[in-house]
PDB file of N, CA and C in Angstrom:
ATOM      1  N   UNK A   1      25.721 -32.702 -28.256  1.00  0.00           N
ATOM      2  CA  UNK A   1      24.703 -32.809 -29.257  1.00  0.00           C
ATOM      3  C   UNK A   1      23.371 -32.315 -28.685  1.00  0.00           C
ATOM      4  N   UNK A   2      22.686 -31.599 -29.249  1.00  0.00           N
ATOM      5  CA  UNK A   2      21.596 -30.846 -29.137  1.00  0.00           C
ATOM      6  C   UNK A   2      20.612 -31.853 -29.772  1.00  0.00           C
ATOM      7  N   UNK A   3      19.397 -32.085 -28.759  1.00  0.00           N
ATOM      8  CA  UNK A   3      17.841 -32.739 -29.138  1.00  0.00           C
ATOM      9  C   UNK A   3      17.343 -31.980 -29.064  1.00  0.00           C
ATOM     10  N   UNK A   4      16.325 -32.166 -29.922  1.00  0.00           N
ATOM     11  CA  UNK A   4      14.756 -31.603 -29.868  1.00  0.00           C
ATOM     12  C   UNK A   4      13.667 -32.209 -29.117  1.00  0.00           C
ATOM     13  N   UNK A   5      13.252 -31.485 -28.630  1.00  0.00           N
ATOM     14  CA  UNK A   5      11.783 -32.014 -27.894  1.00  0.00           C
ATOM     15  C   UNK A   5      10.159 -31.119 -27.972  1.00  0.00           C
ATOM     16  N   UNK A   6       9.537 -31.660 -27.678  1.00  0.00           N
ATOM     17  CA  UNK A   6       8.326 -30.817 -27.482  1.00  0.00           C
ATOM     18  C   UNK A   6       7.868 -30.233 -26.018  1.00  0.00           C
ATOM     19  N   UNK A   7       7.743 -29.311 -25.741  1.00  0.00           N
ATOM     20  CA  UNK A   7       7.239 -28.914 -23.740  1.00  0.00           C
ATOM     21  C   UNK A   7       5.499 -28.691 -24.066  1.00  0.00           C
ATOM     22  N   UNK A   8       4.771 -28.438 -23.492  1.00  0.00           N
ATOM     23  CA  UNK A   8       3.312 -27.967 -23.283  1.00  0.00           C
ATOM     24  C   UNK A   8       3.734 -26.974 -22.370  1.00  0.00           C
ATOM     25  N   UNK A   9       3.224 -25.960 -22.350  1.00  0.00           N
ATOM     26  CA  UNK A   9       2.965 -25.046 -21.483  1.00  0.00           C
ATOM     27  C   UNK A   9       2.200 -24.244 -21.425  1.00  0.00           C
ATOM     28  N   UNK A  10       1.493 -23.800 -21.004  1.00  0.00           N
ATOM     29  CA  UNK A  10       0.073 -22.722 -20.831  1.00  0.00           C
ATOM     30  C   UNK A  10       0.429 -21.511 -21.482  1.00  0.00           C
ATOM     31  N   UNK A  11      -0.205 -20.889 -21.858  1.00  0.00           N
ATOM     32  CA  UNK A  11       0.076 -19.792 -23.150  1.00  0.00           C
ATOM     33  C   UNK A  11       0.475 -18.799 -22.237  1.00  0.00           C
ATOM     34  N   UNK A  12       0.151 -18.304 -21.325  1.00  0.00           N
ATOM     35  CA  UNK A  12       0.529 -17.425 -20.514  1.00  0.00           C
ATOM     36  C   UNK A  12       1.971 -17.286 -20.505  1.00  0.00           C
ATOM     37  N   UNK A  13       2.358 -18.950 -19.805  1.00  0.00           N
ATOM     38  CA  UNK A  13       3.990 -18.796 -19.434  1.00  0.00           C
ATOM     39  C   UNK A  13       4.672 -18.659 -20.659  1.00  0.00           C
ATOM     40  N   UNK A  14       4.134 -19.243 -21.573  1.00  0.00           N
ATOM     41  CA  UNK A  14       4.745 -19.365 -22.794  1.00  0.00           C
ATOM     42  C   UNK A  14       5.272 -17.530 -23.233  1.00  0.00           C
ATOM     43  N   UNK A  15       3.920 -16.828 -23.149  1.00  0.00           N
ATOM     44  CA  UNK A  15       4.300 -15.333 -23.465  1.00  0.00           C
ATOM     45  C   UNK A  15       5.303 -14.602 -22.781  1.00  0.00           C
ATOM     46  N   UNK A  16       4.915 -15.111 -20.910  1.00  0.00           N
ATOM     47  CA  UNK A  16       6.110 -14.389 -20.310  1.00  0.00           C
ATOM     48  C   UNK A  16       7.469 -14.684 -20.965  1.00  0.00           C
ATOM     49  N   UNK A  17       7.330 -15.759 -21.104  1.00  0.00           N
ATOM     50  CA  UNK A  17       8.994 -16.313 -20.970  1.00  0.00           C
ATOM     51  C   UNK A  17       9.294 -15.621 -22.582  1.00  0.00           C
ATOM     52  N   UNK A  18       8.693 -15.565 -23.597  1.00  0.00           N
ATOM     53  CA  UNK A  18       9.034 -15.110 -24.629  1.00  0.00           C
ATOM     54  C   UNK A  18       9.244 -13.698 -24.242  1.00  0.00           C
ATOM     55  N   UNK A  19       8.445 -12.946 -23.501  1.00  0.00           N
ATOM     56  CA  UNK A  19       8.912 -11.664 -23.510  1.00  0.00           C
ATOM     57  C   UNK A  19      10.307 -11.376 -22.519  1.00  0.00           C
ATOM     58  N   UNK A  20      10.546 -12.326 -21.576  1.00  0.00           N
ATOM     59  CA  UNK A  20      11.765 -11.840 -20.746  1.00  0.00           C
ATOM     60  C   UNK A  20      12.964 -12.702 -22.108  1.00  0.00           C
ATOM     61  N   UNK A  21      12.918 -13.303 -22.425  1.00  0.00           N
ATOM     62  CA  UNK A  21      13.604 -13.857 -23.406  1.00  0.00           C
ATOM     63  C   UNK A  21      14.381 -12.463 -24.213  1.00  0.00           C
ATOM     64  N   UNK A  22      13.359 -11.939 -25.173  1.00  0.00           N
ATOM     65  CA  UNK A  22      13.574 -10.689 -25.596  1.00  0.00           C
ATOM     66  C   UNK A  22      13.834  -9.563 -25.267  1.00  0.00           C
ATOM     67  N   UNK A  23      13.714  -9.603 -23.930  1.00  0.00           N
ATOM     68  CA  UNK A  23      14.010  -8.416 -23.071  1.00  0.00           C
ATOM     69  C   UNK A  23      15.965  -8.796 -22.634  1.00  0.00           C
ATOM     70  N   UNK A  24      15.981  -9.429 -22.451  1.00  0.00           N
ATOM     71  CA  UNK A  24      17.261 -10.451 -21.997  1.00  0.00           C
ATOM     72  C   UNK A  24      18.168 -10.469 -23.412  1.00  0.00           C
ATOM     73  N   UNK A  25      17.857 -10.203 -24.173  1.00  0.00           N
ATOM     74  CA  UNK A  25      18.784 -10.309 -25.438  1.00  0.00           C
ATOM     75  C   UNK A  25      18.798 -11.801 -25.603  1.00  0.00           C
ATOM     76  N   UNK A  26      18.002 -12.501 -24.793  1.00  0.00           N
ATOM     77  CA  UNK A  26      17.986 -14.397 -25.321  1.00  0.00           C
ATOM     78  C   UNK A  26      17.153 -14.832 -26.171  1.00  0.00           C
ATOM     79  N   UNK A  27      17.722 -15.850 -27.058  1.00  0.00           N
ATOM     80  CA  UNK A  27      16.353 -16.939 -27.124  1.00  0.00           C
ATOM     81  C   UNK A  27      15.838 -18.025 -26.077  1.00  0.00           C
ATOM     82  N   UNK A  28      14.504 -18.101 -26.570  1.00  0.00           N
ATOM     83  CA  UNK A  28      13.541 -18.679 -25.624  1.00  0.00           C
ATOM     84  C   UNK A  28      14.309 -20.295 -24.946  1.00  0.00           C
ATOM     85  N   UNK A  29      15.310 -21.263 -25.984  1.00  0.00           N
ATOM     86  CA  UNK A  29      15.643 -21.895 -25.498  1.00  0.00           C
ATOM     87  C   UNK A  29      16.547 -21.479 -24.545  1.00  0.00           C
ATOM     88  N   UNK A  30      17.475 -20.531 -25.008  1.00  0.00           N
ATOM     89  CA  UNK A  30      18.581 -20.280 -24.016  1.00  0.00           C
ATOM     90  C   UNK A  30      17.984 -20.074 -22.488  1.00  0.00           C
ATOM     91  N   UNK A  31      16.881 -18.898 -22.627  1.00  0.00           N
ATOM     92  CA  UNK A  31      15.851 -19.263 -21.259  1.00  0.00           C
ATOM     93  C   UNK A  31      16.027 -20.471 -20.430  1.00  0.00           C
ATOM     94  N   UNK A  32      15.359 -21.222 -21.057  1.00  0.00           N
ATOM     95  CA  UNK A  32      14.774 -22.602 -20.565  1.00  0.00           C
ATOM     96  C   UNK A  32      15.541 -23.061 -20.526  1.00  0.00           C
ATOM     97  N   UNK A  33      17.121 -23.380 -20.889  1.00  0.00           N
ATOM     98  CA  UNK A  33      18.332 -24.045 -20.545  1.00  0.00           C
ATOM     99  C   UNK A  33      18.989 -23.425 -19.423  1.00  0.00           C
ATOM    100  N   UNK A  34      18.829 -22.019 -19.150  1.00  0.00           N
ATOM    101  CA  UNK A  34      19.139 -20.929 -17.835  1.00  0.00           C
ATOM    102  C   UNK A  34      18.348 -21.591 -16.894  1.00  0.00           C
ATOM    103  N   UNK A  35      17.128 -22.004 -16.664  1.00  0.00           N
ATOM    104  CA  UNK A  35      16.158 -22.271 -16.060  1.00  0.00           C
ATOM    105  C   UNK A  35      16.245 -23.924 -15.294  1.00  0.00           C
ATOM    106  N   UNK A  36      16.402 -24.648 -16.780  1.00  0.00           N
ATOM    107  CA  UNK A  36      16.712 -25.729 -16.407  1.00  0.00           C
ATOM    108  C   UNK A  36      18.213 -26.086 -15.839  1.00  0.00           C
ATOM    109  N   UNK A  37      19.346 -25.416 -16.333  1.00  0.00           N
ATOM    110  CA  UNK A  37      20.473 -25.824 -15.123  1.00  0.00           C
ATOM    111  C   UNK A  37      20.346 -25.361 -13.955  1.00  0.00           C
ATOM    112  N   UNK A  38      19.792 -24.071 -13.405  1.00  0.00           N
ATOM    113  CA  UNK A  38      19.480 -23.381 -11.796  1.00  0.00           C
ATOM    114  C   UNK A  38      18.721 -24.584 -11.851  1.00  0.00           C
ATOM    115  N   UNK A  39      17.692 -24.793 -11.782  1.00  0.00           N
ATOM    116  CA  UNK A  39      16.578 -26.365 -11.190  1.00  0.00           C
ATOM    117  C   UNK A  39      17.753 -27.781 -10.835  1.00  0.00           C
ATOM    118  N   UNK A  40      18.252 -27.642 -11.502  1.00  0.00           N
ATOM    119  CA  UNK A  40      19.243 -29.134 -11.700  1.00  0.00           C
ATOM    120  C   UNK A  40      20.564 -28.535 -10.707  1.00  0.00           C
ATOM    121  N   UNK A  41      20.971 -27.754 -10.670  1.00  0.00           N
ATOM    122  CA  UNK A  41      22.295 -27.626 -10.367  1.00  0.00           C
ATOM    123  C   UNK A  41      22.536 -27.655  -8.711  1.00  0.00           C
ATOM    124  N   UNK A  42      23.517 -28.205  -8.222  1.00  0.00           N
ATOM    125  CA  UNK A  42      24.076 -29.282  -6.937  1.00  0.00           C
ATOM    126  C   UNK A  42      24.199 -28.334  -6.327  1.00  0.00           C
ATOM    127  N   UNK A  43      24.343 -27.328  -6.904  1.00  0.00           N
ATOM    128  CA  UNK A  43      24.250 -26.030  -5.498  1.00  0.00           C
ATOM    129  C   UNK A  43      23.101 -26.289  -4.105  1.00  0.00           C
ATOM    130  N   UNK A  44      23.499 -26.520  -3.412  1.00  0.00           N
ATOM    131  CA  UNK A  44      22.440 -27.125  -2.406  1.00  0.00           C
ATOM    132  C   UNK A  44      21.976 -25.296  -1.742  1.00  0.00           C
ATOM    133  N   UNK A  45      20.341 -25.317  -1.865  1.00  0.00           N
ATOM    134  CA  UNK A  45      19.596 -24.123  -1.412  1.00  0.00           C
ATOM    135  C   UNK A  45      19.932 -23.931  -0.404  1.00  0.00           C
ATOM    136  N   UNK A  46      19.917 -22.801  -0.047  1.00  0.00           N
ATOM    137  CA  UNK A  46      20.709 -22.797   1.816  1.00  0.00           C
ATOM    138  C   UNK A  46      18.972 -23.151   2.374  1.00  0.00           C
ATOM    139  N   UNK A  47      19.357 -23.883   3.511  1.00  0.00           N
ATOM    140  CA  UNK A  47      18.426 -24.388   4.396  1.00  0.00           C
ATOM    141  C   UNK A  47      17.357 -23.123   5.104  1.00  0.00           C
ATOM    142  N   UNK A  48      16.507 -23.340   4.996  1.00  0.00           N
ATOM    143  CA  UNK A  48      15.707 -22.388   6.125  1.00  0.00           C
ATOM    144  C   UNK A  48      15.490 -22.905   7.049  1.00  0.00           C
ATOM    145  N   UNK A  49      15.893 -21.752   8.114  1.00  0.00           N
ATOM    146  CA  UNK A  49      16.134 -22.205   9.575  1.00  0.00           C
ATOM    147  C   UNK A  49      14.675 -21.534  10.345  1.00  0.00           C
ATOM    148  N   UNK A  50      14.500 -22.257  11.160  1.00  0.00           N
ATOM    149  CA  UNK A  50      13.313 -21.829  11.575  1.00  0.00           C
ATOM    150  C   UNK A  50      13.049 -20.518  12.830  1.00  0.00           C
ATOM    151  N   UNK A  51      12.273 -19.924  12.146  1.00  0.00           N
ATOM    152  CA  UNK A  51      12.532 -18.312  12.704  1.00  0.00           C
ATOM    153  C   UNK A  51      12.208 -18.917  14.435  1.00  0.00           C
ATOM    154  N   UNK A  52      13.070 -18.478  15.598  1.00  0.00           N
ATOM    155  CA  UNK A  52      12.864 -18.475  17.168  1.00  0.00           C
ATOM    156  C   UNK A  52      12.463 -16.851  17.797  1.00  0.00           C
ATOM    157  N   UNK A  53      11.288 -16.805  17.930  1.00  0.00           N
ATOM    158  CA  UNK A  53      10.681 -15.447  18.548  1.00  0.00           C
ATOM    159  C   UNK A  53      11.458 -15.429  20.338  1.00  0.00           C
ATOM    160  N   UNK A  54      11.518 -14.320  20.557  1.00  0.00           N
ATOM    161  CA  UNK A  54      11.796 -14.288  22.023  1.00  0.00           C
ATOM    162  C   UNK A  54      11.402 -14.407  22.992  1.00  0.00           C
ATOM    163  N   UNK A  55      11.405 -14.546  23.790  1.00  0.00           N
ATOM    164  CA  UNK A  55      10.871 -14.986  24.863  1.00  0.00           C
ATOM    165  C   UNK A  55       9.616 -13.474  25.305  1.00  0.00           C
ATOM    166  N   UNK A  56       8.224 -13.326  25.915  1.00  0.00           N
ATOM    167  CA  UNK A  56       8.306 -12.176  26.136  1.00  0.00           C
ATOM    168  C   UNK A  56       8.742 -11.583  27.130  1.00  0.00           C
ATOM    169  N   UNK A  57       9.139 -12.017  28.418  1.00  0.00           N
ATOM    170  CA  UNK A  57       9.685 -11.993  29.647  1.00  0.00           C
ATOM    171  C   UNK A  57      11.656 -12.170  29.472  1.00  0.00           C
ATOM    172  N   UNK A  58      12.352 -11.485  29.558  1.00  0.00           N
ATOM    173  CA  UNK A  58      13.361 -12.400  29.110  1.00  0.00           C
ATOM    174  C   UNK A  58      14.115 -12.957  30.566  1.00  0.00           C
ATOM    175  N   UNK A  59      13.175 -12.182  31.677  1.00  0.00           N
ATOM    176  CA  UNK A  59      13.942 -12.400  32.874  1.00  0.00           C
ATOM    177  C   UNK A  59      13.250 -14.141  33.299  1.00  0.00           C
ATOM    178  N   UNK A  60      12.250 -14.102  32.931  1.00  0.00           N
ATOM    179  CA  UNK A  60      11.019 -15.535  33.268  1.00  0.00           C
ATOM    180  C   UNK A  60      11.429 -16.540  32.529  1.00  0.00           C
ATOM    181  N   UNK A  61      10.930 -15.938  31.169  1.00  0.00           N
ATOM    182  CA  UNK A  61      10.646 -16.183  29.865  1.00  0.00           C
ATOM    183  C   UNK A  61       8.811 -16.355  29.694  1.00  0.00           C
ATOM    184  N   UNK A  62       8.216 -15.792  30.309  1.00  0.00           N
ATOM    185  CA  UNK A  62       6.609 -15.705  30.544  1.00  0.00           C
ATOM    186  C   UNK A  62       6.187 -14.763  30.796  1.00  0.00           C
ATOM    187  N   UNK A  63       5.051 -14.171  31.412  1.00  0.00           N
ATOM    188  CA  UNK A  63       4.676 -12.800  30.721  1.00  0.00           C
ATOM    189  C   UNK A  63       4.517 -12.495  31.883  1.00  0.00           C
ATOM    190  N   UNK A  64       4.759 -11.153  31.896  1.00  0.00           N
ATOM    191  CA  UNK A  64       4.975 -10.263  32.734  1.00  0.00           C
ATOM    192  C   UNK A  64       4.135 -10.045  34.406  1.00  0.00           C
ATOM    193  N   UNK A  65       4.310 -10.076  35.393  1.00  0.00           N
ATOM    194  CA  UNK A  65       3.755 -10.233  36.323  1.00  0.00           C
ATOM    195  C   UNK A  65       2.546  -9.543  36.106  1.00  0.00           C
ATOM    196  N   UNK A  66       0.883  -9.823  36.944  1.00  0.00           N
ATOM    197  CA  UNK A  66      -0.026  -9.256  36.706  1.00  0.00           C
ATOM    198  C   UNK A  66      -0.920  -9.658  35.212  1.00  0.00           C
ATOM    199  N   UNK A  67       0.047 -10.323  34.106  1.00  0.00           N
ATOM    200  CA  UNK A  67      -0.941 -10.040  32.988  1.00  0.00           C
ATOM    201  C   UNK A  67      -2.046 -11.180  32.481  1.00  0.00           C
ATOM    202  N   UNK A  68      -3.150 -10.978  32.246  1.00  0.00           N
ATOM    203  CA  UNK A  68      -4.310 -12.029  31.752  1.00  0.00           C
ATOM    204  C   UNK A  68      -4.246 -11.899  30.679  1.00  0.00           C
ATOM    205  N   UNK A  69      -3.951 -12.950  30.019  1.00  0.00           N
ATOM    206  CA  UNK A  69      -4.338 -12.677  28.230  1.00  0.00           C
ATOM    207  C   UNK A  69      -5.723 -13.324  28.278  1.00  0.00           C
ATOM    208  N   UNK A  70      -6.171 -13.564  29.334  1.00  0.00           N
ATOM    209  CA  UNK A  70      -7.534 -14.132  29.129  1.00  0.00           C
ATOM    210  C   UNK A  70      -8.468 -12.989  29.430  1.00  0.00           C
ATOM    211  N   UNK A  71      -8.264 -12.155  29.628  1.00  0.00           N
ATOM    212  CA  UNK A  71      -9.089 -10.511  30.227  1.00  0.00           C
ATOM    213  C   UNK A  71      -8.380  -9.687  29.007  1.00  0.00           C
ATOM    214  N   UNK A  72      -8.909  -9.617  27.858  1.00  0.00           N
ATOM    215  CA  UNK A  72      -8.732  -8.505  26.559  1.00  0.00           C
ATOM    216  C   UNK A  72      -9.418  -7.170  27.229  1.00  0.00           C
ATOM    217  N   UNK A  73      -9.916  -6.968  28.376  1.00  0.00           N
ATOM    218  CA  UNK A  73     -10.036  -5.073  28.713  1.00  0.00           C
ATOM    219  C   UNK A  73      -9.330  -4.693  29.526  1.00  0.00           C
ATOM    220  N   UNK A  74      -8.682  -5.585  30.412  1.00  0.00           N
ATOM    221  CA  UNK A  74      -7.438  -5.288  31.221  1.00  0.00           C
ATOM    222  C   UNK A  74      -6.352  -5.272  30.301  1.00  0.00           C
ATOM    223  N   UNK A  75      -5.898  -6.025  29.390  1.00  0.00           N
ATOM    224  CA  UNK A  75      -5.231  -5.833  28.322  1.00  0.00           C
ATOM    225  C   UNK A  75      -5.149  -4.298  27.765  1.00  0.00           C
ATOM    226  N   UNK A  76      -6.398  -3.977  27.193  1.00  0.00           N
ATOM    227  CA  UNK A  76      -6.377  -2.768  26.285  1.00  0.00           C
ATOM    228  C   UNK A  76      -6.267  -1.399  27.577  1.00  0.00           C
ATOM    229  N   UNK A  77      -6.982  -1.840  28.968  1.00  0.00           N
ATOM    230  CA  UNK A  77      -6.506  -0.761  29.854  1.00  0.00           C
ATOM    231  C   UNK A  77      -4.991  -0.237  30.023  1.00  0.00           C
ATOM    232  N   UNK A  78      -4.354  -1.231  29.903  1.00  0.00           N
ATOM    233  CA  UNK A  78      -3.081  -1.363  30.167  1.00  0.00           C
ATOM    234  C   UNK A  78      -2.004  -0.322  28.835  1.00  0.00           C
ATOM    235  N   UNK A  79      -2.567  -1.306  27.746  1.00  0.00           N
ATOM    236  CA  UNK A  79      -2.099  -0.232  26.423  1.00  0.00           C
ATOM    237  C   UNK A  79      -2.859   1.122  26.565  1.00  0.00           C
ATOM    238  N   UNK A  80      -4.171   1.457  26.943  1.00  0.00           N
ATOM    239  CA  UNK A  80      -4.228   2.685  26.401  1.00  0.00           C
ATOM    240  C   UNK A  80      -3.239   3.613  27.785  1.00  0.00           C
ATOM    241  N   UNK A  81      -3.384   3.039  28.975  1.00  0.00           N
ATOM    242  CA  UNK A  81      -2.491   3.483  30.150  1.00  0.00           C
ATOM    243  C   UNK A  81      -1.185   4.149  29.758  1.00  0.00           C
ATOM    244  N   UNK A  82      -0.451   3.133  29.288  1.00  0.00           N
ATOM    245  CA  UNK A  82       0.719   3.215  28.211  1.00  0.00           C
ATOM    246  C   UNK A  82       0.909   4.295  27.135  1.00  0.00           C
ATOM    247  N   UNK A  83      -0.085   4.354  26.626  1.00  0.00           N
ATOM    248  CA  UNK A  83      -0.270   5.528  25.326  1.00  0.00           C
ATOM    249  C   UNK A  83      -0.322   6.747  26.043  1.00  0.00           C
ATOM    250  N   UNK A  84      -1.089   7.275  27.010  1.00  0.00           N
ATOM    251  CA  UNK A  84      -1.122   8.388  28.114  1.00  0.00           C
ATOM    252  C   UNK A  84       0.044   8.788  28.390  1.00  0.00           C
ATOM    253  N   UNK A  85       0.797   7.828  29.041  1.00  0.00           N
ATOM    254  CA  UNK A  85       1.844   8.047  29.423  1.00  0.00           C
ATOM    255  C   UNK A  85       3.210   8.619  28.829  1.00  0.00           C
ATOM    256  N   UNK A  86       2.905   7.925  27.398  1.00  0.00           N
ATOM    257  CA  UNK A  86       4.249   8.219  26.357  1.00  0.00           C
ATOM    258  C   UNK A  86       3.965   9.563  26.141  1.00  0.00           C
ATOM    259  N   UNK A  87       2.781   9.638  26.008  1.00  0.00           N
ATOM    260  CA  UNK A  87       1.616  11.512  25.684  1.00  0.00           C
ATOM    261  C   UNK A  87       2.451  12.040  26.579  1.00  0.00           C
ATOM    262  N   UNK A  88       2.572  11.719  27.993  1.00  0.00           N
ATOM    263  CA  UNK A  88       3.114  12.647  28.848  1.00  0.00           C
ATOM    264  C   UNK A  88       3.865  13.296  28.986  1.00  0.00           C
ATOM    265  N   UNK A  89       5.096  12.020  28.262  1.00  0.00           N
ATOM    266  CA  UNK A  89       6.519  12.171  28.379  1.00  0.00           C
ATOM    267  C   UNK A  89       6.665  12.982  27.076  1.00  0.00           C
ATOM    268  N   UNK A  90       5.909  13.434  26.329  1.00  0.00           N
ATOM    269  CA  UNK A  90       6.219  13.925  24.824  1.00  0.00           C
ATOM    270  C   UNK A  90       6.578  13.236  23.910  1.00  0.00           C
ATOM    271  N   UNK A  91       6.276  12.029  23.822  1.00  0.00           N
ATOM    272  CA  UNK A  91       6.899  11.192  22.881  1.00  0.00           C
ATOM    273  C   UNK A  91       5.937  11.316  21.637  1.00  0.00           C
ATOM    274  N   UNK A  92       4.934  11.641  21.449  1.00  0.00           N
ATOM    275  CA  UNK A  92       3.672  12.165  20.608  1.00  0.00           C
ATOM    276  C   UNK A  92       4.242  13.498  19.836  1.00  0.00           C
ATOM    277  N   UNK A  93       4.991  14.552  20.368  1.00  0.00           N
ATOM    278  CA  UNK A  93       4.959  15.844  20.179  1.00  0.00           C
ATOM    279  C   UNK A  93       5.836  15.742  19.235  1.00  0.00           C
ATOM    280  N   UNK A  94       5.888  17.181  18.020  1.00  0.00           N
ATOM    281  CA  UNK A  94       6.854  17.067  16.761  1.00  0.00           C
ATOM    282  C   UNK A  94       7.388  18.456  17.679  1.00  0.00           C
TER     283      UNK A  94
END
């Protein structure tokens, strides 16, 4: 048996949902009954697992012999050193 009820909803959602409704070949309840069994339904969400970054060292697991992250121009010496170098090897060149 089918009830009636009243929802409030902000005119906005109200329009989207009327227009995917119509776009969908649905009516607006059928929507909201699509909507409301995915919300309700026992399908349990798969869990999010929490992303583990790598180590940056993988031989340590700490950073690399020599490096200050507390000295940002020895840092950037180091990268632009690096950039030269790849230049060298042609890794730059088409």
């Amino acid at each position: 048996m089918n009830e009636r009820t009243t929802v409030r909803l902000p005119q906005e959602l109200l329009r989207r949902a009327k227009r995917k409704a119509a776009a969908d070949g649905k009516t607006l309840t059928a929507l909201i009954e699509d909507g409301l069994r995915s919300v309700l339904s026992d399908r349990a969400a798969p869990a999010k697992t929490k992303r583990v970054l790598p180590p940056v060292c993988t031989a340590t697991g700490g950073l690399l012999p020599g490096v200050d992250l507390n000295d940002s121009a020895a840092l950037q010496e180091m990268d632009d050193l690096e950039y030269v170098e790849r230049l060298r090897n042609g890794f730059g060149r088409r």
